[in-house]
Structure formats: structure tokens, C-alpha cells
PDB file of N, CA and C in Angstrom:
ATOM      1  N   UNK A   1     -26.493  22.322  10.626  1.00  0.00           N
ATOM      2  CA  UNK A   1     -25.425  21.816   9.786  1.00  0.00           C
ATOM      3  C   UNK A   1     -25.848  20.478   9.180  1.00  0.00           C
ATOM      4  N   UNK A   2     -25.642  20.561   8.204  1.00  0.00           N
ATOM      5  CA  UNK A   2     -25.810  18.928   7.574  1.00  0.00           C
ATOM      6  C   UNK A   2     -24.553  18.544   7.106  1.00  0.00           C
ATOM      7  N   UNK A   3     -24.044  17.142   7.070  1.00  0.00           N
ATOM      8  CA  UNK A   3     -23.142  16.081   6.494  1.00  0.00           C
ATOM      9  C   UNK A   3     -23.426  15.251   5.573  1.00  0.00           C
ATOM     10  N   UNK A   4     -22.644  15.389   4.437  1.00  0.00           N
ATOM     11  CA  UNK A   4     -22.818  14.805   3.124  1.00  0.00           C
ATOM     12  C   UNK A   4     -21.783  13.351   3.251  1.00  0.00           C
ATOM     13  N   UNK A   5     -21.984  12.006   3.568  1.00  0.00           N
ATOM     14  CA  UNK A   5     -21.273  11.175   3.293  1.00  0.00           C
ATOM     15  C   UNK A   5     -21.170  10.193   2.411  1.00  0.00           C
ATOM     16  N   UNK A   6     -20.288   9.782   1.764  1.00  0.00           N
ATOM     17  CA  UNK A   6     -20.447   9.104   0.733  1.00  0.00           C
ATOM     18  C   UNK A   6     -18.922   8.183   1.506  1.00  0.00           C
ATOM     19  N   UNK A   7     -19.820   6.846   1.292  1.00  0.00           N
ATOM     20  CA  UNK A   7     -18.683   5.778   1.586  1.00  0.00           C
ATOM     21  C   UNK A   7     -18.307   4.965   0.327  1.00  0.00           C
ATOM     22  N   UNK A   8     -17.205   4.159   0.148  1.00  0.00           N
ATOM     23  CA  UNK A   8     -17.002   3.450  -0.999  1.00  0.00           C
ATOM     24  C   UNK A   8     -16.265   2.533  -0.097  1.00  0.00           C
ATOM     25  N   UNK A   9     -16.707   1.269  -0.699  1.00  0.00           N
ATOM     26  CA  UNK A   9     -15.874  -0.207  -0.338  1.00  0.00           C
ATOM     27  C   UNK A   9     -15.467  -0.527  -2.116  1.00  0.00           C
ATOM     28  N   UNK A  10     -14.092  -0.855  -2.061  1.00  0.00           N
ATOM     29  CA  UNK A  10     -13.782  -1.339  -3.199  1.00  0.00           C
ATOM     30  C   UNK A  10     -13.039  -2.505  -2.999  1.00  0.00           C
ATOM     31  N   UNK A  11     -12.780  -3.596  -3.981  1.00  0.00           N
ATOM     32  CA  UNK A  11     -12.264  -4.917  -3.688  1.00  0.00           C
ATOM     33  C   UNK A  11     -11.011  -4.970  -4.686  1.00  0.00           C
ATOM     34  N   UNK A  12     -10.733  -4.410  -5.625  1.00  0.00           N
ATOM     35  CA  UNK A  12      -9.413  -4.372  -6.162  1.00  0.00           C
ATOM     36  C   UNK A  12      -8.555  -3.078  -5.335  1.00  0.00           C
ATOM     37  N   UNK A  13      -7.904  -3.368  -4.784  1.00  0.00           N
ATOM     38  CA  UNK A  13      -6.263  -2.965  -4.399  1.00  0.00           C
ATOM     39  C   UNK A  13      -5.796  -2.285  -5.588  1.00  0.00           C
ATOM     40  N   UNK A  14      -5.730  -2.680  -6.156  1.00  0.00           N
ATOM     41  CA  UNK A  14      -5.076  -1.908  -7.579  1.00  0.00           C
ATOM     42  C   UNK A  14      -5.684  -0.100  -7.615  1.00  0.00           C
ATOM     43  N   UNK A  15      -7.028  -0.498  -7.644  1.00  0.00           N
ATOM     44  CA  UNK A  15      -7.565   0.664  -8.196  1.00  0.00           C
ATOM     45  C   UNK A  15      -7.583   1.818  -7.274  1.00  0.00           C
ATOM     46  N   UNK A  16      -7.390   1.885  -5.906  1.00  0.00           N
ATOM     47  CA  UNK A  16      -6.954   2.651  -5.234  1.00  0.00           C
ATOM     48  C   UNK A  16      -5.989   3.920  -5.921  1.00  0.00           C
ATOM     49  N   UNK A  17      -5.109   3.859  -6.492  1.00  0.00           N
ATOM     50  CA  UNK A  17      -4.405   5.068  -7.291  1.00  0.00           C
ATOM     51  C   UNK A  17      -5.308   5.850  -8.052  1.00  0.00           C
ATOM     52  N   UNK A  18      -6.394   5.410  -8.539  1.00  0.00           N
ATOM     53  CA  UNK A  18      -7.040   5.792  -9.671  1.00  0.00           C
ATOM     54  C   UNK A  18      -8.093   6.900  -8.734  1.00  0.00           C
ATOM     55  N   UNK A  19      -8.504   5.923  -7.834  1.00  0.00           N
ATOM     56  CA  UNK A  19      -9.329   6.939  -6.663  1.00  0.00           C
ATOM     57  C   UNK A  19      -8.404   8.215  -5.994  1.00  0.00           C
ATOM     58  N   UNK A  20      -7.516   7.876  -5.565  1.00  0.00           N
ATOM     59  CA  UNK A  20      -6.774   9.250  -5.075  1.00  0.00           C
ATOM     60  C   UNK A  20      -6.767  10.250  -6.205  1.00  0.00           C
ATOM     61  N   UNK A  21      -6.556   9.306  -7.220  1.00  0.00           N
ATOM     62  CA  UNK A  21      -6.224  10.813  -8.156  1.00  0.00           C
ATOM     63  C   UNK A  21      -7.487  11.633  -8.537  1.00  0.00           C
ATOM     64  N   UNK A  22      -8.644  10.773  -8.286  1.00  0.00           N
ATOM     65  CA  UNK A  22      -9.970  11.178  -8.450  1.00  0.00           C
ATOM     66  C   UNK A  22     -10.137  12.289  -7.609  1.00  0.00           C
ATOM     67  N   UNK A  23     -10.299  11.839  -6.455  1.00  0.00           N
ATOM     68  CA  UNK A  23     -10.958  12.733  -5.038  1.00  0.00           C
ATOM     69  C   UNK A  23      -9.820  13.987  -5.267  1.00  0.00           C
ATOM     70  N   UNK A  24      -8.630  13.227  -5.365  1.00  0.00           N
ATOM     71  CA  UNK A  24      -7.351  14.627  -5.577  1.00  0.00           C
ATOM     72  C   UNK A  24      -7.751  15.902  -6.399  1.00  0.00           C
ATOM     73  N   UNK A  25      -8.233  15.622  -7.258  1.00  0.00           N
ATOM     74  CA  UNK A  25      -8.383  16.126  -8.459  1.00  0.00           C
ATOM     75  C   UNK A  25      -9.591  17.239  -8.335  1.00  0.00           C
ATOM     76  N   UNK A  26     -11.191  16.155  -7.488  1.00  0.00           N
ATOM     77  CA  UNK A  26     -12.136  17.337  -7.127  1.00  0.00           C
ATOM     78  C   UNK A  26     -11.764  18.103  -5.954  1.00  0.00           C
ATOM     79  N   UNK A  27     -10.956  17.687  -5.291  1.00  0.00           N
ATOM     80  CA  UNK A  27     -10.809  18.231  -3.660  1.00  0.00           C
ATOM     81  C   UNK A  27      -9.512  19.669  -4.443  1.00  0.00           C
ATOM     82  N   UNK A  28      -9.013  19.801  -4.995  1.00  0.00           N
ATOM     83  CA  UNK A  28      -7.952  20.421  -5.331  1.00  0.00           C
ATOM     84  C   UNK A  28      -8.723  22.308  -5.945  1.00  0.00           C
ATOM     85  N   UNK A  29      -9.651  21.841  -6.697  1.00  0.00           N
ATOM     86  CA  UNK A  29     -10.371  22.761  -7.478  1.00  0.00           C
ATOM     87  C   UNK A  29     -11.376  24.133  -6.296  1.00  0.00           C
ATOM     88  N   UNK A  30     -10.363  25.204  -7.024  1.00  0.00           N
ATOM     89  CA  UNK A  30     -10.749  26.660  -6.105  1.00  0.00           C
ATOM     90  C   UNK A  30     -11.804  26.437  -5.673  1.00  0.00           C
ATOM     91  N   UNK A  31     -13.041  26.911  -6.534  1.00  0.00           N
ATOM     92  CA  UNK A  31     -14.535  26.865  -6.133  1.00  0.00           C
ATOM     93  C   UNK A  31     -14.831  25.632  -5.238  1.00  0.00           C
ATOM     94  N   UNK A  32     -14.543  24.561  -5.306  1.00  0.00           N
ATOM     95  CA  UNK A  32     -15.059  23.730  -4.375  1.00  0.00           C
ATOM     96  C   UNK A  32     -14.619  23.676  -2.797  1.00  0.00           C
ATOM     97  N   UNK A  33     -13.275  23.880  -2.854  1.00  0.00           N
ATOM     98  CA  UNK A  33     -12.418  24.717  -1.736  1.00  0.00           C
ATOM     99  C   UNK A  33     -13.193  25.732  -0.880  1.00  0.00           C
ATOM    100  N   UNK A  34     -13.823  26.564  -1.916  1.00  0.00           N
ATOM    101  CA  UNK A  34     -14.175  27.841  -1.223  1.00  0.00           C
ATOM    102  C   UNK A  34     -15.771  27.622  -0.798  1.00  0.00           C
ATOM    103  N   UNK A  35     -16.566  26.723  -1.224  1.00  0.00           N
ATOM    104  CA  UNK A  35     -17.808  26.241  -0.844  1.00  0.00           C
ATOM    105  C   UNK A  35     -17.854  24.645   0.197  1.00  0.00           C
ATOM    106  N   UNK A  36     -16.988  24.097   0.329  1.00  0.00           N
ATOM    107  CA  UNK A  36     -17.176  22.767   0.697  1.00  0.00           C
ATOM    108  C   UNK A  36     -16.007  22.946   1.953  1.00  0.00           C
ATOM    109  N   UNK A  37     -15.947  22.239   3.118  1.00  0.00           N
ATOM    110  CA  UNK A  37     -14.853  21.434   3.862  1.00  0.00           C
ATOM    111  C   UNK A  37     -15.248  20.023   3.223  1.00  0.00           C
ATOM    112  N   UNK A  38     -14.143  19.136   2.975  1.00  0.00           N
ATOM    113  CA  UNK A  38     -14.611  17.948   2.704  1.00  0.00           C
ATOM    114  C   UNK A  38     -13.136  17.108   3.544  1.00  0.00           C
ATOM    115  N   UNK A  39     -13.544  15.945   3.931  1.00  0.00           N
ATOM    116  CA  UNK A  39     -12.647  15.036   4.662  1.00  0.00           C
ATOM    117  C   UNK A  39     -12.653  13.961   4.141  1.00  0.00           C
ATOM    118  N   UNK A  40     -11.318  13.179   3.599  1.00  0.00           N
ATOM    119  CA  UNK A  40     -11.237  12.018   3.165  1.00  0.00           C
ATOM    120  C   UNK A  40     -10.529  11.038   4.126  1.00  0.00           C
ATOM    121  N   UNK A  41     -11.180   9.829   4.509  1.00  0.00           N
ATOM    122  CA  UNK A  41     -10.823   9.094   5.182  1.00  0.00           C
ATOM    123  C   UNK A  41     -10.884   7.672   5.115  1.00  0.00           C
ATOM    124  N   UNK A  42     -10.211   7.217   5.948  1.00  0.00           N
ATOM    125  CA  UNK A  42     -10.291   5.646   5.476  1.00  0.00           C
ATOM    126  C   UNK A  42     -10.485   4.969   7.076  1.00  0.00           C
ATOM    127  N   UNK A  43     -11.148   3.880   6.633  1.00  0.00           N
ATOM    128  CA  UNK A  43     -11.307   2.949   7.645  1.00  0.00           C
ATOM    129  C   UNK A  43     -10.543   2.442   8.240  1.00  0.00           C
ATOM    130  N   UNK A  44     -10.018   2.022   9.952  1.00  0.00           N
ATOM    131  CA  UNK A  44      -9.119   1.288  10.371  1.00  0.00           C
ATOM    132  C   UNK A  44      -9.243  -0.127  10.197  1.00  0.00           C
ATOM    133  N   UNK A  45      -8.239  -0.524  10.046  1.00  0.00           N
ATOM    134  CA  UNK A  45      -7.646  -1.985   9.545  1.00  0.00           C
ATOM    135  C   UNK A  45      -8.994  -2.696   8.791  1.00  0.00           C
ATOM    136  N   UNK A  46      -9.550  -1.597   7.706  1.00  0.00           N
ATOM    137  CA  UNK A  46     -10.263  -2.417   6.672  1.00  0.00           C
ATOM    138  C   UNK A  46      -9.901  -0.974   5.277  1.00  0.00           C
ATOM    139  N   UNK A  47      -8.772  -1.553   4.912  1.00  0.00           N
ATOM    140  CA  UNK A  47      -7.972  -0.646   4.009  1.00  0.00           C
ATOM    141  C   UNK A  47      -8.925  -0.707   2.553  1.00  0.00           C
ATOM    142  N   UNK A  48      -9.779  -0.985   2.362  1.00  0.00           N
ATOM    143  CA  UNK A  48     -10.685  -0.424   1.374  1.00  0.00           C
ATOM    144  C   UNK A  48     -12.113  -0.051   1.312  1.00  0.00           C
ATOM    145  N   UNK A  49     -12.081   0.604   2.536  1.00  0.00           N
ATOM    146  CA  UNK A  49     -13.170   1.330   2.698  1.00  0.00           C
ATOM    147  C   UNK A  49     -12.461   2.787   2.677  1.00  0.00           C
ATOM    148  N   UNK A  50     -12.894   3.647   1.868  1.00  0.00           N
ATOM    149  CA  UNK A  50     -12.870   5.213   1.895  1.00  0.00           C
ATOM    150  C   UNK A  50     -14.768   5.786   2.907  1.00  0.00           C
ATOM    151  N   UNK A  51     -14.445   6.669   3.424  1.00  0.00           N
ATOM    152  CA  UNK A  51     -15.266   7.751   3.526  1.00  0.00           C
ATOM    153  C   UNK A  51     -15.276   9.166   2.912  1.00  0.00           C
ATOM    154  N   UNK A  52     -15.903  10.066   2.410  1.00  0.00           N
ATOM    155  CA  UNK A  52     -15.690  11.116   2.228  1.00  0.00           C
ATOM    156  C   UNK A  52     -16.815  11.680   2.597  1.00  0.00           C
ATOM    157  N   UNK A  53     -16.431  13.101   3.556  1.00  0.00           N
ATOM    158  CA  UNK A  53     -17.043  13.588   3.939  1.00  0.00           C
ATOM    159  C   UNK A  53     -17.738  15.256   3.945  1.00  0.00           C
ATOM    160  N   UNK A  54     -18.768  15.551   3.390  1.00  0.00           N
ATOM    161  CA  UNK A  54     -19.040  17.019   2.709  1.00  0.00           C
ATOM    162  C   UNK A  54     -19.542  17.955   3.688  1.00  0.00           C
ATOM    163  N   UNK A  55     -19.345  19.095   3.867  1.00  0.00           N
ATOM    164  CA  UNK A  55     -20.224  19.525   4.963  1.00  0.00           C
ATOM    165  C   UNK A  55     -20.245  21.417   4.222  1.00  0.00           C
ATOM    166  N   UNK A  56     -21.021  21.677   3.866  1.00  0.00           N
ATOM    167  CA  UNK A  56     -21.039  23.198   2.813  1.00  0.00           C
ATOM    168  C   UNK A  56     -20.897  23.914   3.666  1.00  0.00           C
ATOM    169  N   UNK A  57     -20.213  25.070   3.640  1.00  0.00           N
ATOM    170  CA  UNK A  57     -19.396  26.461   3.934  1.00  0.00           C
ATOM    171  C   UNK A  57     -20.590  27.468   3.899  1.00  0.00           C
ATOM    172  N   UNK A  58     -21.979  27.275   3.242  1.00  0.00           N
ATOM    173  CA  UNK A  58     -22.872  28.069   2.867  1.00  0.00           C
ATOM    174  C   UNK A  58     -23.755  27.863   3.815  1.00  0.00           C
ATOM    175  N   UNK A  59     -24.181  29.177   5.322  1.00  0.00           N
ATOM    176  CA  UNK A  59     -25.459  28.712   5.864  1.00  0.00           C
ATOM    177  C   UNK A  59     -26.636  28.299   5.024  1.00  0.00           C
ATOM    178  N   UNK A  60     -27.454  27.612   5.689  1.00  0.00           N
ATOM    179  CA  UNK A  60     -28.912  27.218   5.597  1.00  0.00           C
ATOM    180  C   UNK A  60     -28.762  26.668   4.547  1.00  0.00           C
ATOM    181  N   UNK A  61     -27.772  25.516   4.093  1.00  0.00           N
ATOM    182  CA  UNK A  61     -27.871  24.493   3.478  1.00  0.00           C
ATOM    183  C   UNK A  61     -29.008  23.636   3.266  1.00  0.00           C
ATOM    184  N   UNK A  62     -29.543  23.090   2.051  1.00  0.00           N
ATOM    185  CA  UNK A  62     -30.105  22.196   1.613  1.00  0.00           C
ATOM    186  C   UNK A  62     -30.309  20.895   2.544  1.00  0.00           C
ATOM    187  N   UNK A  63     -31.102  20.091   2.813  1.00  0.00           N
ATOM    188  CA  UNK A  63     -31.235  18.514   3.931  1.00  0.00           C
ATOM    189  C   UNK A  63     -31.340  17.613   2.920  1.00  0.00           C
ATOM    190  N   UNK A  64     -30.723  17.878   1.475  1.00  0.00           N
ATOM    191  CA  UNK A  64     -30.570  16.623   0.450  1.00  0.00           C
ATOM    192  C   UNK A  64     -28.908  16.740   0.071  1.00  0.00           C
ATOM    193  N   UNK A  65     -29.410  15.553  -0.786  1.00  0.00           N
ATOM    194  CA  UNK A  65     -27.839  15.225  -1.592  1.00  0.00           C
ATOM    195  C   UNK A  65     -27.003  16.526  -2.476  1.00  0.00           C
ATOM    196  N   UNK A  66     -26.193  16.840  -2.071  1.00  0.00           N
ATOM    197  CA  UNK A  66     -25.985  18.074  -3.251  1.00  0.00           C
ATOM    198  C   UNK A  66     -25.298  17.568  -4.960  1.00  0.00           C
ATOM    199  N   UNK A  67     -25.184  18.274  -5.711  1.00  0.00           N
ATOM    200  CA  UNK A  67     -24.633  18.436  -6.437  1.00  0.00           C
ATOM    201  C   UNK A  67     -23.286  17.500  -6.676  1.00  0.00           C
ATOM    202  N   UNK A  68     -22.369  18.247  -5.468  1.00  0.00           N
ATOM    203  CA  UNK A  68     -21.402  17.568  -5.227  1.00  0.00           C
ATOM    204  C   UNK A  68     -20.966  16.463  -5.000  1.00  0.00           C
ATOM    205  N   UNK A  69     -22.105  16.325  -4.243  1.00  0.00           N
ATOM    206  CA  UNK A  69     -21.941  14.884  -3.654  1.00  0.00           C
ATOM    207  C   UNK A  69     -22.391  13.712  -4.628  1.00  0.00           C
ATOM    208  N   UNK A  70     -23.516  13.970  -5.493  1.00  0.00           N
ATOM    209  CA  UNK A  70     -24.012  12.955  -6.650  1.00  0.00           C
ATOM    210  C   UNK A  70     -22.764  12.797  -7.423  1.00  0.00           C
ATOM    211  N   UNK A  71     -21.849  13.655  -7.860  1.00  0.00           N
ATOM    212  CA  UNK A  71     -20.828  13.720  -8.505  1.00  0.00           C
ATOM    213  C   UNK A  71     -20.062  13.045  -8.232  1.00  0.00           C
ATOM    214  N   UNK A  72     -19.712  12.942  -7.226  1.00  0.00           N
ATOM    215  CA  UNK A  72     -18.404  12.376  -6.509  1.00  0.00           C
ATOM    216  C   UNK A  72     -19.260  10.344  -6.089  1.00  0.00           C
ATOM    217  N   UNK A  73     -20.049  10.582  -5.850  1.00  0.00           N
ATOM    218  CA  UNK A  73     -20.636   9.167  -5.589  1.00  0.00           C
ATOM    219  C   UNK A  73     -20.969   8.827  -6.769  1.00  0.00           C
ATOM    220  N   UNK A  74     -21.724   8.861  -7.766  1.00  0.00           N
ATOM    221  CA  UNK A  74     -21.661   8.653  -8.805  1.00  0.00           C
ATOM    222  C   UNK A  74     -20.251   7.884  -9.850  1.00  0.00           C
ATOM    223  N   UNK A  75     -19.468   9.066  -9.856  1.00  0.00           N
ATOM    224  CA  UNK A  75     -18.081   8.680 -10.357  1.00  0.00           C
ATOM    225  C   UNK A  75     -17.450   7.317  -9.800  1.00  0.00           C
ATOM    226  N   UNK A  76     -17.554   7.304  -8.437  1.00  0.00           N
ATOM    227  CA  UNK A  76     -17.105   6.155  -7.625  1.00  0.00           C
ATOM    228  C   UNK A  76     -17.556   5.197  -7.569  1.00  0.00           C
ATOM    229  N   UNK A  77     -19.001   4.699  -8.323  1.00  0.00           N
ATOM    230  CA  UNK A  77     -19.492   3.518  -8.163  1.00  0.00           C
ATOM    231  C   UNK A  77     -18.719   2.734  -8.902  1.00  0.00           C
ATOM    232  N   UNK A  78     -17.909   3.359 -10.100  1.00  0.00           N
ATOM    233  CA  UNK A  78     -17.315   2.122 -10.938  1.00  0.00           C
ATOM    234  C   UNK A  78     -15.761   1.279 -10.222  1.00  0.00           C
ATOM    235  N   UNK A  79     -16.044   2.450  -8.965  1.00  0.00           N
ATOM    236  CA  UNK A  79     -14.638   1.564  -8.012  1.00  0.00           C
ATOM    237  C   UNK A  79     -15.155   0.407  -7.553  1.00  0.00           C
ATOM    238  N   UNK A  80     -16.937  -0.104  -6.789  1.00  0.00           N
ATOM    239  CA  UNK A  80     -16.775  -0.774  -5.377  1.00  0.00           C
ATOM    240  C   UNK A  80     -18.611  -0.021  -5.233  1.00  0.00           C
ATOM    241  N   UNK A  81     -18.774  -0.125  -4.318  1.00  0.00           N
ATOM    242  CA  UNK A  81     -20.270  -0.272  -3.946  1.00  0.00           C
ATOM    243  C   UNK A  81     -20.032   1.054  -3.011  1.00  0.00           C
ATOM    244  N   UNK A  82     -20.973   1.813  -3.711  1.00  0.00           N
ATOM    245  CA  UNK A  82     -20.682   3.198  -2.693  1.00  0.00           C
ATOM    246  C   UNK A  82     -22.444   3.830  -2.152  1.00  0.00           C
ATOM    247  N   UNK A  83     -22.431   4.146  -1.041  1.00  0.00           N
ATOM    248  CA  UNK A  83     -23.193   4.645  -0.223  1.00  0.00           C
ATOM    249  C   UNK A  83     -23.412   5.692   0.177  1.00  0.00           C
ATOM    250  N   UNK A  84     -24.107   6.415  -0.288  1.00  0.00           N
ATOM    251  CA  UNK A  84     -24.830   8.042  -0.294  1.00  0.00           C
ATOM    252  C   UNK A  84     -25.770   8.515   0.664  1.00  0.00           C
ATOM    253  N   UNK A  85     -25.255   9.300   1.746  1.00  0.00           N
ATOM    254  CA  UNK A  85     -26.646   9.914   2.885  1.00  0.00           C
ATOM    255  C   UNK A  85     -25.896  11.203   3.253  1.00  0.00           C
ATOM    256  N   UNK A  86     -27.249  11.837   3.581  1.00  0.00           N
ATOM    257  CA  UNK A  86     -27.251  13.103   4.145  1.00  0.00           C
ATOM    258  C   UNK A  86     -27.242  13.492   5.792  1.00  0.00           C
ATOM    259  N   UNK A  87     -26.803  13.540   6.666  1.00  0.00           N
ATOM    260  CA  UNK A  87     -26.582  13.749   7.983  1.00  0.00           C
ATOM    261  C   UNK A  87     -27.252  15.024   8.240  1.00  0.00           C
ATOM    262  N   UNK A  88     -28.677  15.261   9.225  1.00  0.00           N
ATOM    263  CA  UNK A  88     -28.530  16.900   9.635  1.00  0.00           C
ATOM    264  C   UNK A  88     -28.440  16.495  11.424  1.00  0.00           C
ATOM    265  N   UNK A  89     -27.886  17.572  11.551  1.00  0.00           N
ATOM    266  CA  UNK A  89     -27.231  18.016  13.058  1.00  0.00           C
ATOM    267  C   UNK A  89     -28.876  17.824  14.098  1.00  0.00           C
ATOM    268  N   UNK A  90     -29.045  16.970  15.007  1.00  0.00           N
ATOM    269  CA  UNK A  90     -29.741  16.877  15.817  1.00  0.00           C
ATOM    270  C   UNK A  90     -30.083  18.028  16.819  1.00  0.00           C
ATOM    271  N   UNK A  91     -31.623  18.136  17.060  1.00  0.00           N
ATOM    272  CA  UNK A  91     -31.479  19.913  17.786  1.00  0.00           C
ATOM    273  C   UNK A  91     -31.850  19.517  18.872  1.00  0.00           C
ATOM    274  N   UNK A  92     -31.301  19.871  20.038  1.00  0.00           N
ATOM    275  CA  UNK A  92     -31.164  19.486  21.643  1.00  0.00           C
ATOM    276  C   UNK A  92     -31.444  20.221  22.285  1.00  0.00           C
TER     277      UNK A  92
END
């Protein structure tokens, strides 16, 4: 399994609406639904940090950045300083 995370720290308060409606907007759309779990989250008591988190529905996933994820990090840099990595599952 691999994990797609993309973090964003943003410093205007304001712009927070603009981001929900963002992530709302890709997280909402069939096809991505039906290929992606994704988790949006936020940091405790540091209210402008988002996480979002990708993890593909499709075995034998890719060990890079997808598609998705450039998209979505990309878009978000104009919030705040955002941070892009790929997670694969450690084999034990």
C-alpha cells in the first residue's frame, strides 16, 4: 500500500473557505470516489494546518506522486506552503 500526503500550512484564516470548497469539490467527483479513499484532516490546536490524505483503491499502485495528488498540491500552493510525499507500507 502506498500513502499519498499532501500537507498545507496556510497563514490567512480567511482563505480557509476557499480551501474547503476546493478539496470539496475534488473529493465530491464520481471517478475519484471510485479510485481514491482520501482523508481530510486537520491538525490539533494548530488550526491551519490541513493534511490530505490519498491512498488508491487500485492494487499494485505506483511508489510516486500520482496524478492526483500533483493536482491537488499544486492547486494549494497558492493557499500556504504545501508538502508533497509518498508513503509505502513497510514489509515486516
Amino acid at each position: 500500500m502506498n500513502l499519498e500526503l499532501i500537507s498545507l500550512r496556510y497563514l490567512e484564516q480567511d482563505a480557509e473557505p476557499d480551501i474547503k470548497r476546493f478539496l470539496k469539490k475534488i473529493t465530491e467527483q464520481g471517478d475519484i470516489q471510485r479510485k481514491w479513499d482520501i482523508w481530510i484532516l486537520r491538525r490539533n490546536r494548530l488550526y491551519m494546518e490541513i493534511l490530505i490524505a490519498l491512498v488508491s483503491k487500485k492494487s499494485g499502485s505506483k511508489k510516486t506522486k500520482s496524478d492526483l495528488g500533483y493536482l491537488v498540491a499544486e492547486s494549494l500552493k497558492s493557499f500556504g506552503t504545501v508538502i508533497h510525499d509518498v508513503w509505502s507500507e513497510l514489509d515486516l
